[in-house]
Protein backbone atom coordinates (compact mmCIF):
# COMPACT_ATOMS: atom_id res chain seq x y z
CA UNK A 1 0.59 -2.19 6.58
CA UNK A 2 -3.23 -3.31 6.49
CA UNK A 3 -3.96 -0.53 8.90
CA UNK A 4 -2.01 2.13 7.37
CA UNK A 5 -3.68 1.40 4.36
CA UNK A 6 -6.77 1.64 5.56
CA UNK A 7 -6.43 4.56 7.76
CA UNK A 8 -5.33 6.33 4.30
CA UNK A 9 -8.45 5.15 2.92
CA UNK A 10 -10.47 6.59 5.28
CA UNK A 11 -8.58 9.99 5.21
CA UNK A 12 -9.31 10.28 1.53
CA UNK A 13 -12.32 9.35 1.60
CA UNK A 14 -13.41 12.01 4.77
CA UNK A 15 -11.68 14.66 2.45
CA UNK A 16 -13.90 13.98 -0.81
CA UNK A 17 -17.11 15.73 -0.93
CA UNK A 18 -19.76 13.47 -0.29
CA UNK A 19 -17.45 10.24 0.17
CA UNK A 20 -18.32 7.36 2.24
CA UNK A 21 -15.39 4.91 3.93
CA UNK A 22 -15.73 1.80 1.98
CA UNK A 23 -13.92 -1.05 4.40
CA UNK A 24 -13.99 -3.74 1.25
CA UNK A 25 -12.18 -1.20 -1.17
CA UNK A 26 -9.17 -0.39 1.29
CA UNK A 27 -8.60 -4.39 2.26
CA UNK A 28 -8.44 -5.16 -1.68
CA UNK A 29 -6.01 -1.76 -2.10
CA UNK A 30 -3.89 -3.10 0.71
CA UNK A 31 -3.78 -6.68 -0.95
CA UNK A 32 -2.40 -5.45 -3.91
CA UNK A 33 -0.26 -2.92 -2.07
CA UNK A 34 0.99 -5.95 -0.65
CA UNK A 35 1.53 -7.91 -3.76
CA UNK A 36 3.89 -5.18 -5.11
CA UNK A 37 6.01 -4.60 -2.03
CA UNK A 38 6.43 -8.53 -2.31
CA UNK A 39 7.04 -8.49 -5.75
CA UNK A 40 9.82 -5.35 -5.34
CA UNK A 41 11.90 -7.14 -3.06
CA UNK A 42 11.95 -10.42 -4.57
CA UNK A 43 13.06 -8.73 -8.25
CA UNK A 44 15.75 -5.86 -6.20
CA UNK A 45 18.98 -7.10 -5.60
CA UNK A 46 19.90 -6.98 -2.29
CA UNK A 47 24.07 -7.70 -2.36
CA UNK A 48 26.35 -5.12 -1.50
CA UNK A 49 27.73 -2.89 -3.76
CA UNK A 50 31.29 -2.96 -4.89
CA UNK A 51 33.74 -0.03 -4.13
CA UNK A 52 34.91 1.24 -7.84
């Protein structure tokens, strides 16, 4: 996921006028990408669901 996320980063950043690939800005973006993901499957419930 730390690769995708920067890969995306740099993407972005090639496509905006006059950007520059900042290395320090994707690792913190994937951190907190990888906070929520953590977060989202610790709160989702993950037992089957009942036939009605």
């Amino acid at each position: 996921m730390f690769v995708l996320v920067q890969m995306l980063s740099y993407v972005v950043s090639s496509m905006t006028e006059g950007g520059v690939f900042n290395f320090q800005s994707g690792a913190i973006i994937s951190v907190g990408v990888f906070i929520l993901i953590v977060i989202a499957t610790a709160v989702l419930p993950n037992d089957p669901v009942e036939k009605h």
